[in-house]
C-alpha atoms as a PDB file:
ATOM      1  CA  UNK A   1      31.909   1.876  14.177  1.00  0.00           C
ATOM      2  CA  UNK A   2      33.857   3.978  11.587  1.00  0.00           C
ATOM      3  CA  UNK A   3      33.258   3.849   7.845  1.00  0.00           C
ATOM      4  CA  UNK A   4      33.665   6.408   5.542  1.00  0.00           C
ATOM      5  CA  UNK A   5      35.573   9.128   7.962  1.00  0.00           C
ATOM      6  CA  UNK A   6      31.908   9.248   9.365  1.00  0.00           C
ATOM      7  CA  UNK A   7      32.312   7.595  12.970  1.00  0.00           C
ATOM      8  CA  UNK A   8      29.377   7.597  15.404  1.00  0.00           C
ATOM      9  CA  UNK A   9      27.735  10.717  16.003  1.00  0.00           C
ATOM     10  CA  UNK A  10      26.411  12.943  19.177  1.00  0.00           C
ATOM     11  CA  UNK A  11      23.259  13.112  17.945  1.00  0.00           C
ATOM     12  CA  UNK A  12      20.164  14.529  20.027  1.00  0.00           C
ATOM     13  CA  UNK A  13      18.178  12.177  21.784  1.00  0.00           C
ATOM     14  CA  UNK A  14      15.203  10.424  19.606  1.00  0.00           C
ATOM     15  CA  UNK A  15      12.125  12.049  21.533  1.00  0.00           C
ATOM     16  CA  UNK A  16       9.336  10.081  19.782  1.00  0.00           C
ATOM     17  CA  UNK A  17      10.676   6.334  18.663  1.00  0.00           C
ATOM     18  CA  UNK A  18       7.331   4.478  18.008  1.00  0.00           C
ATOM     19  CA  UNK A  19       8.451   3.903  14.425  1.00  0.00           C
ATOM     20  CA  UNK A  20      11.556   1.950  15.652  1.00  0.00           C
ATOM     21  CA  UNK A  21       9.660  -0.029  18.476  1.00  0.00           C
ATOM     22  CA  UNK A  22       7.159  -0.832  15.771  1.00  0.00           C
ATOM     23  CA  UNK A  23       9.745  -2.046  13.959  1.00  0.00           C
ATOM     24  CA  UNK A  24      11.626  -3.862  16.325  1.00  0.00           C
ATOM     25  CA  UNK A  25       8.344  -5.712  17.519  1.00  0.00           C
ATOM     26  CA  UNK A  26       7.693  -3.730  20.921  1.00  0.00           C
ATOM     27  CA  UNK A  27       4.491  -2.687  21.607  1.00  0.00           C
ATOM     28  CA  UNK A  28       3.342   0.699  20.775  1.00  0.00           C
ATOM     29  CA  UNK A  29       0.862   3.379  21.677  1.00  0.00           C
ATOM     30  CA  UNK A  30      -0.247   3.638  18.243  1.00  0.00           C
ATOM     31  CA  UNK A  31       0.319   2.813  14.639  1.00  0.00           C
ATOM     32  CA  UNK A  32       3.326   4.658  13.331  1.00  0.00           C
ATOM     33  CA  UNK A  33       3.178   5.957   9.762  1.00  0.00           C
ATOM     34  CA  UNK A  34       5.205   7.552   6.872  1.00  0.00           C
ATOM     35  CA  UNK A  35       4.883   7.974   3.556  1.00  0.00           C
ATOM     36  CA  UNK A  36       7.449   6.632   0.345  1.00  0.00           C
ATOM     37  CA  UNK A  37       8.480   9.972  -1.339  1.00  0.00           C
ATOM     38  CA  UNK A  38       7.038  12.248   1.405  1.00  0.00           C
ATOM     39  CA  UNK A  39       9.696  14.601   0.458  1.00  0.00           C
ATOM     40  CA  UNK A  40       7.967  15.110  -3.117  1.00  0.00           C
ATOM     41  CA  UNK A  41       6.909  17.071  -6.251  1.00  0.00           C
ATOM     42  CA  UNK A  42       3.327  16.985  -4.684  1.00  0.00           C
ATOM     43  CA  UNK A  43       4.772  19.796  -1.795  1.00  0.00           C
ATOM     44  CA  UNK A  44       4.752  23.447  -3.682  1.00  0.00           C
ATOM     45  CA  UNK A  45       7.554  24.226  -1.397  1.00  0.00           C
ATOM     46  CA  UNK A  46       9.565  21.087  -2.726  1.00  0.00           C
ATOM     47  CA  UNK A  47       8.830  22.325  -6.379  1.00  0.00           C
ATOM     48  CA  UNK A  48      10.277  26.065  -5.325  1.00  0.00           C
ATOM     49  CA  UNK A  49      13.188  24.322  -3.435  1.00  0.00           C
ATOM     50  CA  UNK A  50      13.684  22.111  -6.431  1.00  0.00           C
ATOM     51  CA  UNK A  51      13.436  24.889  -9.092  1.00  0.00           C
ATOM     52  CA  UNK A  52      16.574  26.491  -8.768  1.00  0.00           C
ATOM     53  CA  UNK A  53      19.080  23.761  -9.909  1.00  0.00           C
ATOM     54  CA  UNK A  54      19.044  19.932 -12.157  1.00  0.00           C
ATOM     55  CA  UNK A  55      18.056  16.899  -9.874  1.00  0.00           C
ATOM     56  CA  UNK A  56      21.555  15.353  -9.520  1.00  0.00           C
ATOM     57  CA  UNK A  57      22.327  18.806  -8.452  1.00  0.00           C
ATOM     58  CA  UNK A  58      20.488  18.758  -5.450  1.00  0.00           C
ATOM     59  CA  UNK A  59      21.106  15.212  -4.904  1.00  0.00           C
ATOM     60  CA  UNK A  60      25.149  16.893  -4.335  1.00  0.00           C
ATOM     61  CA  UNK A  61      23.836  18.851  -2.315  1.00  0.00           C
ATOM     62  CA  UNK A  62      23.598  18.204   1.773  1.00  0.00           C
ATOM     63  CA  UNK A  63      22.118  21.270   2.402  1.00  0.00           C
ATOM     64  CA  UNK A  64      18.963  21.134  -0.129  1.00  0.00           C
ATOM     65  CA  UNK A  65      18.715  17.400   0.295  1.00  0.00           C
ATOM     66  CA  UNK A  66      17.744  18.180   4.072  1.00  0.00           C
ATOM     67  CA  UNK A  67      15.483  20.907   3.306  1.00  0.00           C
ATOM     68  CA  UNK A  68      14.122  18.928   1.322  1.00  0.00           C
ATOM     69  CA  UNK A  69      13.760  15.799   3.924  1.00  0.00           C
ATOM     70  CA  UNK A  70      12.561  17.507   6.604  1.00  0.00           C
ATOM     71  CA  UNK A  71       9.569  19.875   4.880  1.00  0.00           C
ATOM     72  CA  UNK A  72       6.780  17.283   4.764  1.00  0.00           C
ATOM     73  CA  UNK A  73       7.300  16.913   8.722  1.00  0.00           C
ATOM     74  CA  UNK A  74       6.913  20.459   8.963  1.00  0.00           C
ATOM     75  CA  UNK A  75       3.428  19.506   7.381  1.00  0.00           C
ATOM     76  CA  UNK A  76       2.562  16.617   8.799  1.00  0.00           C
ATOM     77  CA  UNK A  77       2.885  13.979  12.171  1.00  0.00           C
ATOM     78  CA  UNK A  78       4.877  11.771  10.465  1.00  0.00           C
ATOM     79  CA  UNK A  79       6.919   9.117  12.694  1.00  0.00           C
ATOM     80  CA  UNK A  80       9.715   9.122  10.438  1.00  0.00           C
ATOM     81  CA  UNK A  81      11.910  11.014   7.991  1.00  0.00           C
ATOM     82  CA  UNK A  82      13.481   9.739   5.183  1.00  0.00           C
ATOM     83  CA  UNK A  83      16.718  10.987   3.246  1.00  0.00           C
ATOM     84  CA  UNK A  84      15.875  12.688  -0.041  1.00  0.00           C
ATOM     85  CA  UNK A  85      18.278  11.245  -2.677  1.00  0.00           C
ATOM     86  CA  UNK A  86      18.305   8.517  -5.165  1.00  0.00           C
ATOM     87  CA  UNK A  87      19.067   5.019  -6.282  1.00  0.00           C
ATOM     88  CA  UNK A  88      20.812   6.043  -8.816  1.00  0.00           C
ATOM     89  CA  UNK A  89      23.618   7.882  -7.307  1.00  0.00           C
ATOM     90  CA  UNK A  90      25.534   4.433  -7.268  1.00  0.00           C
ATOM     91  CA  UNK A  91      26.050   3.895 -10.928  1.00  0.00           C
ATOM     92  CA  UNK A  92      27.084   7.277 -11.633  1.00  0.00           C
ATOM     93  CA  UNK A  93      29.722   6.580  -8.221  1.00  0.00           C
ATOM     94  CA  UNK A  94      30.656   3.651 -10.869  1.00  0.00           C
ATOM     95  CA  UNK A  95      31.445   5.899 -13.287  1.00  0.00           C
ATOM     96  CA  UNK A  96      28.015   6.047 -15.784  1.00  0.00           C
ATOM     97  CA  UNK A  97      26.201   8.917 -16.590  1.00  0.00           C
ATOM     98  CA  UNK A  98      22.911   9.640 -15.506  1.00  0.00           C
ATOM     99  CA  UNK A  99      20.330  12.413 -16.228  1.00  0.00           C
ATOM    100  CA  UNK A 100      16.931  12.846 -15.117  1.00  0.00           C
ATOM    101  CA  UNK A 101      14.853  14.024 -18.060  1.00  0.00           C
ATOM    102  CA  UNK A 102      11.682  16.224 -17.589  1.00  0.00           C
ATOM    103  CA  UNK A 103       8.739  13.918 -18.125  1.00  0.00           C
ATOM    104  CA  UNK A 104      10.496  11.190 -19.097  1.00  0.00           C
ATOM    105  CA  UNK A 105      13.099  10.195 -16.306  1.00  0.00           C
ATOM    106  CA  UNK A 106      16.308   8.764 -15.519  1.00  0.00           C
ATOM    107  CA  UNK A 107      18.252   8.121 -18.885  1.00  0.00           C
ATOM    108  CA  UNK A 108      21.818   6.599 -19.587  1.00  0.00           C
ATOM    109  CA  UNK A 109      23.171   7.749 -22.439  1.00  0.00           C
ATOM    110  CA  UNK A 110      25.425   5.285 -22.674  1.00  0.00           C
ATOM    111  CA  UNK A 111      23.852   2.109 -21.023  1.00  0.00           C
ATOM    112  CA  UNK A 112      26.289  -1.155 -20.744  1.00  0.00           C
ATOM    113  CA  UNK A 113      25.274  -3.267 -23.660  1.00  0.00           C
ATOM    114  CA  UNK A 114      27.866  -5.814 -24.280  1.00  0.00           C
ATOM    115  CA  UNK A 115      30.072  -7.578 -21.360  1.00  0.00           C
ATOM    116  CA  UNK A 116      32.857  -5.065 -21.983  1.00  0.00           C
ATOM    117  CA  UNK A 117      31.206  -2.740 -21.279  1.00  0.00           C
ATOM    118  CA  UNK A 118      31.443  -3.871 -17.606  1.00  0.00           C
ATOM    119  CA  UNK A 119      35.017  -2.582 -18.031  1.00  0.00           C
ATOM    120  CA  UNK A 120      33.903   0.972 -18.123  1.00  0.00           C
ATOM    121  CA  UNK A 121      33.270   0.758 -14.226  1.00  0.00           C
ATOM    122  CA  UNK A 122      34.795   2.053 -11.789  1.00  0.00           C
ATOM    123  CA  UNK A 123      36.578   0.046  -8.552  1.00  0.00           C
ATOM    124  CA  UNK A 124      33.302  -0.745  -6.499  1.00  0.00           C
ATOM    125  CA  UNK A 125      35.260  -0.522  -3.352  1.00  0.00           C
ATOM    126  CA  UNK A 126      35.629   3.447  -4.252  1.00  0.00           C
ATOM    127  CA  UNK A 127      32.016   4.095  -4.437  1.00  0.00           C
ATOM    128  CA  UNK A 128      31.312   4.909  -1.131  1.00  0.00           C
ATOM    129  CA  UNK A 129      34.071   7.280  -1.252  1.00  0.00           C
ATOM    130  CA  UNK A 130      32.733   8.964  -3.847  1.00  0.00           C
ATOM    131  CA  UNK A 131      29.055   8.907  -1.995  1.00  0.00           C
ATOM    132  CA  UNK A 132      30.139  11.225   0.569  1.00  0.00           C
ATOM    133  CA  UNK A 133      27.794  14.008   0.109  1.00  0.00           C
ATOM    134  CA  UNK A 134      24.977  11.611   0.960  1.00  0.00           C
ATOM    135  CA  UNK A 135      26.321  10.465   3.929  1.00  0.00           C
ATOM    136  CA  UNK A 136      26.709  14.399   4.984  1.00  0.00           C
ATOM    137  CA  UNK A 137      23.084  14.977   4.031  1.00  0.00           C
ATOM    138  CA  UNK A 138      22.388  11.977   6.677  1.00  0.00           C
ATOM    139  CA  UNK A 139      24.323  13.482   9.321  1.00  0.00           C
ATOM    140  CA  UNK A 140      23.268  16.979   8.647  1.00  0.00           C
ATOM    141  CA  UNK A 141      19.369  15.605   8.798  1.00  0.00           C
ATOM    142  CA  UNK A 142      20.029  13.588  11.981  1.00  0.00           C
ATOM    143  CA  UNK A 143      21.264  16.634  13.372  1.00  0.00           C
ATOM    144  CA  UNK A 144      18.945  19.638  12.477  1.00  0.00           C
ATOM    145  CA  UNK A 145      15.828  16.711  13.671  1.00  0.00           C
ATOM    146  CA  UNK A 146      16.678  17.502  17.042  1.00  0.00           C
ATOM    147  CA  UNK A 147      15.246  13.974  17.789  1.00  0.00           C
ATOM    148  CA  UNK A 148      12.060  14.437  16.156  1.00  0.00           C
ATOM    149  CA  UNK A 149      12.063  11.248  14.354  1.00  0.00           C
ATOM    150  CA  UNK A 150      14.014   8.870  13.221  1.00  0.00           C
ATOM    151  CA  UNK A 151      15.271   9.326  10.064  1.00  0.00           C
ATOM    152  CA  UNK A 152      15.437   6.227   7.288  1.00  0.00           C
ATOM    153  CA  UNK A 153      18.291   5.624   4.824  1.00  0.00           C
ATOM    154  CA  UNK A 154      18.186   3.358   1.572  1.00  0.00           C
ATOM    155  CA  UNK A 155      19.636   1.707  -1.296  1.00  0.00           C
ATOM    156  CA  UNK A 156      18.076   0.377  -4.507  1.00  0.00           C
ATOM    157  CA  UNK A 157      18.768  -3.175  -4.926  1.00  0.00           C
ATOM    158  CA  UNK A 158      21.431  -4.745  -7.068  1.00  0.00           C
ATOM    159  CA  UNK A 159      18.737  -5.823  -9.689  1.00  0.00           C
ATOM    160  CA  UNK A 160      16.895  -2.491  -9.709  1.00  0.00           C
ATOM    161  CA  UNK A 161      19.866  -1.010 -10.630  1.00  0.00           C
ATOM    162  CA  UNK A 162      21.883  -3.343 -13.142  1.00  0.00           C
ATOM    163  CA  UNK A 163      18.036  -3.073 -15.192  1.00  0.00           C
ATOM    164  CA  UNK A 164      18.463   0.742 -14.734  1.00  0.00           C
ATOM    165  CA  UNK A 165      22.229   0.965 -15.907  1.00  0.00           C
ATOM    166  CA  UNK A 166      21.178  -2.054 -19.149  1.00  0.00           C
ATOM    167  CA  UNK A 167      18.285  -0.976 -20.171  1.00  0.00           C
ATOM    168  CA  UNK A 168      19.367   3.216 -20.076  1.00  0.00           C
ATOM    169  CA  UNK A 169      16.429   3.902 -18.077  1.00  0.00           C
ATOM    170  CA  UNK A 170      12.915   2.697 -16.383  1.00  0.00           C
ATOM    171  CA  UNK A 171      11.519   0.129 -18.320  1.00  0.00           C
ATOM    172  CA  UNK A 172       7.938  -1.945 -18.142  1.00  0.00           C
ATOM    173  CA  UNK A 173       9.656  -5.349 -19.236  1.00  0.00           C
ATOM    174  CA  UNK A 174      12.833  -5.538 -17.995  1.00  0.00           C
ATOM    175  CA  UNK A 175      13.768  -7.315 -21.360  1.00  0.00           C
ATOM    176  CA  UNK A 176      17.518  -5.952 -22.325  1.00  0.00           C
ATOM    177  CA  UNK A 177      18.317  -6.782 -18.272  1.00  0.00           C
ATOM    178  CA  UNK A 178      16.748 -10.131 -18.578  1.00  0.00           C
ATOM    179  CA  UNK A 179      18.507 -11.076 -22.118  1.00  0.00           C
ATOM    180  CA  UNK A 180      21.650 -10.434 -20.277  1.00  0.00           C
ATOM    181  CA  UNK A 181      20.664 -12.933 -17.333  1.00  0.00           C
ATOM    182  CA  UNK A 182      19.949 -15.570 -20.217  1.00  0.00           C
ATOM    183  CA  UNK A 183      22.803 -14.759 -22.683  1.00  0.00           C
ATOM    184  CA  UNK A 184      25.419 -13.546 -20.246  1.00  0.00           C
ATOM    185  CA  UNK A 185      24.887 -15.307 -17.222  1.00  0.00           C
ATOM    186  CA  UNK A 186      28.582 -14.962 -16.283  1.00  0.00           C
ATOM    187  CA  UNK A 187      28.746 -10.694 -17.050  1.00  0.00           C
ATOM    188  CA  UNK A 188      25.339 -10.709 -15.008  1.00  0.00           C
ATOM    189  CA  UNK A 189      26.933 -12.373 -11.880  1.00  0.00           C
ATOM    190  CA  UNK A 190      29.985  -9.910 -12.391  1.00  0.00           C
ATOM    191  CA  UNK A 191      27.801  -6.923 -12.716  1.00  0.00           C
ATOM    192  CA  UNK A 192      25.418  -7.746  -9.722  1.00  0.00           C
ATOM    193  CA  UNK A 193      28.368  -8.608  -7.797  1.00  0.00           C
ATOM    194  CA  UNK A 194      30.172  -4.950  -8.555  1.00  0.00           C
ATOM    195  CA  UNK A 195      26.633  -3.804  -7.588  1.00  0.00           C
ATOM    196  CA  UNK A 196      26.835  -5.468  -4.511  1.00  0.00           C
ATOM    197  CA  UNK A 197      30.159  -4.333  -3.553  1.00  0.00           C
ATOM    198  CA  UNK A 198      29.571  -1.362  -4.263  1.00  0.00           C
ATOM    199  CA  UNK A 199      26.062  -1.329  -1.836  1.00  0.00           C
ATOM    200  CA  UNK A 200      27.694  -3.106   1.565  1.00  0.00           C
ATOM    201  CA  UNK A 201      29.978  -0.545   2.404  1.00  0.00           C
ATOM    202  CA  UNK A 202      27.104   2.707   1.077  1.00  0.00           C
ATOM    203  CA  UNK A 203      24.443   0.959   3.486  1.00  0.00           C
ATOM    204  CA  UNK A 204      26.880   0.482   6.127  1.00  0.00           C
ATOM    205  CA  UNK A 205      28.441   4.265   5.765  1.00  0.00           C
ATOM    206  CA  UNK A 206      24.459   5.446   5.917  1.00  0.00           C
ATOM    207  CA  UNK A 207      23.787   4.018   9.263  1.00  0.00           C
ATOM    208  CA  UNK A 208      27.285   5.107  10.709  1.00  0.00           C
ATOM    209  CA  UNK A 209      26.293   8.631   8.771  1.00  0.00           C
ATOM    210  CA  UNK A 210      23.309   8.408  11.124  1.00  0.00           C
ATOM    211  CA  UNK A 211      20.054   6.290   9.174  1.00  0.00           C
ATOM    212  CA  UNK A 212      17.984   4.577  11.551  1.00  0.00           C
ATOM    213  CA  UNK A 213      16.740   2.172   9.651  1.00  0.00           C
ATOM    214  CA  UNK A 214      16.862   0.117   6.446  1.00  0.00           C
ATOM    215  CA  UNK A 215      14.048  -2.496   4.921  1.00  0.00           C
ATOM    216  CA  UNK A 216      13.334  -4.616   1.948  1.00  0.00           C
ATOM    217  CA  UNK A 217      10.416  -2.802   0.003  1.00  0.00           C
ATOM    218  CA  UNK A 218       8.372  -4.791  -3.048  1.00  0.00           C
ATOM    219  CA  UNK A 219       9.639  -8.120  -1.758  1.00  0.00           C
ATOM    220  CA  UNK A 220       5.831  -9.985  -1.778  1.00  0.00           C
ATOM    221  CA  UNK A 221       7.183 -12.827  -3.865  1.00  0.00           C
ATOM    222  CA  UNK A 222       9.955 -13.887  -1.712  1.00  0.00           C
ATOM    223  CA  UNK A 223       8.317 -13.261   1.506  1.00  0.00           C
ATOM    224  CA  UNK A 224       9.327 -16.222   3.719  1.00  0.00           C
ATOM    225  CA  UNK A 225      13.355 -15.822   2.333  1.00  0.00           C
ATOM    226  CA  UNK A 226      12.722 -11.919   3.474  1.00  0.00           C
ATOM    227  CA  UNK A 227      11.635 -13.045   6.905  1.00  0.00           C
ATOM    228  CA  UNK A 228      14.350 -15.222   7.670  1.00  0.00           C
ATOM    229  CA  UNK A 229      16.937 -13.114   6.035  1.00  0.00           C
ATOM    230  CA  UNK A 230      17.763 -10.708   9.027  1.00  0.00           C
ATOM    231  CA  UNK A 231      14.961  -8.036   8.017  1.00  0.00           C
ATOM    232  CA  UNK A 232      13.034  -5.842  10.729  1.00  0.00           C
ATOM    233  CA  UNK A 233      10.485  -4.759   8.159  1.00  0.00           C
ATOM    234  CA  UNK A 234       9.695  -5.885   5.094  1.00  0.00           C
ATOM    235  CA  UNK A 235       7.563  -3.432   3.417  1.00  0.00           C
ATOM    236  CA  UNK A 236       4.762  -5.058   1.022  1.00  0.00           C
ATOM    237  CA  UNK A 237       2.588  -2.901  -2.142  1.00  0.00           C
ATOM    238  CA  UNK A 238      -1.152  -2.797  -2.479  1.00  0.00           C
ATOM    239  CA  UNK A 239      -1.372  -5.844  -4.277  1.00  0.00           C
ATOM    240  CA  UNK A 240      -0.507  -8.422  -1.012  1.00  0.00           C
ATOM    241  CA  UNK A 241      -3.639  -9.035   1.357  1.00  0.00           C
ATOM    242  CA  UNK A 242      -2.020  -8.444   4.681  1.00  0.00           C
ATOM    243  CA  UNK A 243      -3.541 -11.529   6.341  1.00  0.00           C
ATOM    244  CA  UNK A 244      -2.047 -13.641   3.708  1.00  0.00           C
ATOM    245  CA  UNK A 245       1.519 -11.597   4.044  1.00  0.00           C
ATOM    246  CA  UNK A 246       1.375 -12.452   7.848  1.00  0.00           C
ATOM    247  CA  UNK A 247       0.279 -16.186   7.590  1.00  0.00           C
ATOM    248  CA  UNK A 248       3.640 -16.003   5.392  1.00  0.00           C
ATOM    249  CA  UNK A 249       5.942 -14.677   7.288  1.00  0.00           C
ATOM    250  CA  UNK A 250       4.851 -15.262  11.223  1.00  0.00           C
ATOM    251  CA  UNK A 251       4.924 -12.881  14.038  1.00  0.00           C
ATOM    252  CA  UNK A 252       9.167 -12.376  14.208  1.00  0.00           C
ATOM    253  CA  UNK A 253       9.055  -9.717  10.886  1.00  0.00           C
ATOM    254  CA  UNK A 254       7.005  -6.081  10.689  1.00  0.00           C
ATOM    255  CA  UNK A 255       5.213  -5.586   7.776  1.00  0.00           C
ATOM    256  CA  UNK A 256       4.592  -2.144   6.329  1.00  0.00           C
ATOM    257  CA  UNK A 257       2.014  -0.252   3.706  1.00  0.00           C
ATOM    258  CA  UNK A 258      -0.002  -0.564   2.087  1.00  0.00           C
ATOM    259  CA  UNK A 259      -2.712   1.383   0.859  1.00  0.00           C
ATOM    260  CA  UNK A 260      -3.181   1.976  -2.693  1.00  0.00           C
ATOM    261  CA  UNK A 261      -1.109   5.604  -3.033  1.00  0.00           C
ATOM    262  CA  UNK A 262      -4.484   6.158  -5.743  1.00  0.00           C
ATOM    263  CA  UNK A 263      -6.575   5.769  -2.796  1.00  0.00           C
ATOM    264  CA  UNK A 264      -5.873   9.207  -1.356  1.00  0.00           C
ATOM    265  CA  UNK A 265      -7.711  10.799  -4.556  1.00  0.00           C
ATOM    266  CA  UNK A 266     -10.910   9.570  -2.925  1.00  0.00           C
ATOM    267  CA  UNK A 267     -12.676  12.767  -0.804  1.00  0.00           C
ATOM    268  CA  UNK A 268     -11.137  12.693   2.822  1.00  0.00           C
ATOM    269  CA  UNK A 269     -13.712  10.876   4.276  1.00  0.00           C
ATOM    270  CA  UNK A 270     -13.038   7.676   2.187  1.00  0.00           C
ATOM    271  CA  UNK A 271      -9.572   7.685   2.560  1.00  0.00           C
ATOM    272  CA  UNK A 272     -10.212   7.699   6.947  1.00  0.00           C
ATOM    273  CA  UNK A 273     -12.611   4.687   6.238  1.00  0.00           C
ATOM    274  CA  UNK A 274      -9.996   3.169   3.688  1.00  0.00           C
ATOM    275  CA  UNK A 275      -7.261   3.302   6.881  1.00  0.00           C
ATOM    276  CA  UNK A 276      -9.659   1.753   8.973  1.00  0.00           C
ATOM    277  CA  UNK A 277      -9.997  -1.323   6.811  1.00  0.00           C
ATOM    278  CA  UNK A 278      -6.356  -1.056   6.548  1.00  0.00           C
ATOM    279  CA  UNK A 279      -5.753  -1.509   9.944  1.00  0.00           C
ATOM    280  CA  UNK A 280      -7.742  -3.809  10.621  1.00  0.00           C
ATOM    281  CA  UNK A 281      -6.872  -5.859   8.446  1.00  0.00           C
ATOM    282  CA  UNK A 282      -2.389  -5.475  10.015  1.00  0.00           C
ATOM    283  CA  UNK A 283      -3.681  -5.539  13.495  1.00  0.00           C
ATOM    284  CA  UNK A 284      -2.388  -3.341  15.929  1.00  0.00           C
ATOM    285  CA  UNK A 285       1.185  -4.555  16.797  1.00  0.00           C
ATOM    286  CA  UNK A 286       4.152  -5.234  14.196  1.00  0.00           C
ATOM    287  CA  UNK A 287       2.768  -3.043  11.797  1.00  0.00           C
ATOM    288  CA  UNK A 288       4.223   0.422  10.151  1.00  0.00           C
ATOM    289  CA  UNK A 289       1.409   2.173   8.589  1.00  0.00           C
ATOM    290  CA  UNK A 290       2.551   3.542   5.117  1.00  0.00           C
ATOM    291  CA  UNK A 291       1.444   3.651   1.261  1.00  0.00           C
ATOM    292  CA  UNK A 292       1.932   0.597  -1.032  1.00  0.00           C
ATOM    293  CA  UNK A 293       3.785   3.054  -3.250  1.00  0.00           C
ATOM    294  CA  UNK A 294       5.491   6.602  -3.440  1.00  0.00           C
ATOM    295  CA  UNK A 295       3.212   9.511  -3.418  1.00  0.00           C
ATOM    296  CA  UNK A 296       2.235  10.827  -7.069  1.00  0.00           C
ATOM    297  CA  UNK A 297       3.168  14.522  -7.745  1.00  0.00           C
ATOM    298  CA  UNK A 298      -0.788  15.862  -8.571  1.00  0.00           C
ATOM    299  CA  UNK A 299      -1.746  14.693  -5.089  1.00  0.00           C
ATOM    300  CA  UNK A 300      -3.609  17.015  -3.151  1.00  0.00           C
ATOM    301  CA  UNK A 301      -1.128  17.612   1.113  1.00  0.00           C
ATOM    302  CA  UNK A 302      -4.216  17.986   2.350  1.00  0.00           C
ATOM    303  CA  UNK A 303      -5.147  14.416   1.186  1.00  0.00           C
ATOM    304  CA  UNK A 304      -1.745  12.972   2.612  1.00  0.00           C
ATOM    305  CA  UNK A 305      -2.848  14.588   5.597  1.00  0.00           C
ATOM    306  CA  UNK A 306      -5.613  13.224   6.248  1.00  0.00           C
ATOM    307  CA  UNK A 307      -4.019   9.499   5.415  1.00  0.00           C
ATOM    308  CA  UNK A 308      -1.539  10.740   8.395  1.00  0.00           C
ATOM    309  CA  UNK A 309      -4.102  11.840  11.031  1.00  0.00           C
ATOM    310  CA  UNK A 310      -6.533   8.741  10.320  1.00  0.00           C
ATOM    311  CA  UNK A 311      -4.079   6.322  11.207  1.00  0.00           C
ATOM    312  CA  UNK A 312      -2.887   8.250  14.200  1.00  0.00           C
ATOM    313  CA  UNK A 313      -6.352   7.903  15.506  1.00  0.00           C
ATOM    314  CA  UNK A 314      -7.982   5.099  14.488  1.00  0.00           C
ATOM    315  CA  UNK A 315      -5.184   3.162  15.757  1.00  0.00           C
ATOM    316  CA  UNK A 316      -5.314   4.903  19.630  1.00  0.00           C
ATOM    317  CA  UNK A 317      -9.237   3.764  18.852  1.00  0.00           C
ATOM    318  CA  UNK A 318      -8.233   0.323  18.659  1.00  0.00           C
ATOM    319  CA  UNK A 319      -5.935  -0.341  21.057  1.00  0.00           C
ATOM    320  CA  UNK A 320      -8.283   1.056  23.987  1.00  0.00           C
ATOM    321  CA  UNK A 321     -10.794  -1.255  22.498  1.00  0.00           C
END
């Protein structure tokens, strides 16, 4: 498969692929785990790496985006990589600017307001096009791996986004994105339609750019559509009991998480008793061990660590029990 100019790659044969049995549904010899934003502000090397130029910057840049992706498994055990970049690279591919402002965030300086606005976009069938720095970053990663890992790609969703590029920027309620879906239900079809356009061929150029991998994250209150919507893995956040998740969606889906990411400020100890319960609680099969959110910048490696190494061996405990 071609898309892009970015055809199927030689890469170097995947040495250690528990992550994608686990996700698959094959059994493995223990619990594979990552970590949402392992490549973060948390690392002092990501901070130096990050110092030297704007975050959009680096986003551009192949080069420092797989520095940056491969550090915490210099660190760490994990089972998987994941491409640094961000969900917002697609609305500025549309044509809106984006900054990330220190301490605050993403901001649009110009967010779409009215439904001409929508005219500002750009062509959604160009975006991947003008994406292809991330899908160099992909194959670049894949590459310098040697077959490490496997190494994930994503995508925010089309609502994530169309809130982003309405409201100008993160927002708790969601309420200038959700007066459009009331007042302007015909712009908000048209704009999460560009969206969508604009996210087939970007998802599909990843994986021929060399992801591994792609899964719905935060989708706890559509759980049985997820599971019969084609997913491997759905991933689920601290708030979903993972007996109730699985009652939900049977034994033909993986879930993944989902530790509270405020858990590993406990001493080291609590967080290996903390995985424990975890497990337990996911079983030993169909199950990607991982946080229920991104890592916070003021936590302590050490701490992620330890998360790492106790589910690495409480879950080889288990399955010889």
């Amino acid at each position: 498969m071609e898309a892009n100019g970015f055809g199927p790659q030689p890469f170097p044969e995947l040495k250690n692929d528990t992550f994608l049995r686990a996700a698959w549904g094959e059994d493995t010899d223990y619990t594979p785990v990552w970590c949402m934003r392992q490549a973060g502000r948390y690392l002092p090397e990501f901070r130096e790496t990050r110092a030297a130029q704007d975050f959009f910057s680096t986003c551009r840049s192949p080069e420092a985006c797989c520095e940056l992706t491969l550090q915490p498994l210099r660190r760490f055990p994990l089972d998987a990589a994941i491409i640094f970049s961000d969900i917002l690279v697609v609305p500025q591919a549309l044509g809106m600017e984006v900054t990330m402002v220190p301490g605050k965030g993403p901001s649009f300086p110009e967010p779409l307001r009215e439904e001409r606005d929508l005219e500002r976009l750009r062509d959604p069938a160009i975006v991947a096009s003008q994406l292809a720095y991330v899908f160099q970053a992909i194959t670049l990663t894949r590459q310098r791996l040697a077959g490490r890992v496997p190494l994930i790609g994503f995508a925010g969703a089309p609502w994530t986004l169309m809130t982003y590029m309405v409201e100008g920027g993160s927002s708790s309620t969601m309420a200038h994105a959700k007066r459009w879906l009331y007042q302007r239900p015909k712009a908000s079809h048209q704009l999460l339609r560009i969206l969508t356009d604009a996210l087939v061929p970007y998802l599909v150029g990843q994986v021929a750019a060399g992801a591994q991998i792609i899964f719905a994250k935060d989708g706890h209150f559509a759980l049985e559509e997820l599971a019969q919507a084609g997913y491997e893995v759905v991933g689920l956040d601290w708030t979903v009991a993972p007996e109730k998740a699985r009652e939900r969606v049977g034994k033909t889906v993986t879930l993944q998480g989902n530790l509270d990411p405020c858990a590993l400020y406990a001493p080291k100890e609590e967080i290996r008793w903390l995985v424990q319960q975890m497990l337990d609680d996911f079983g030993p099969q169909r199950y990607i061990a991982n946080l229920g959110h991104g890592l916070y910048p003021d936590m302590d490696p050490e701490h992620v660590g330890a998360f790492v190494d106790a589910v690495h061996t409480y879950s080889r405990m288990l399955r010889k029990n």
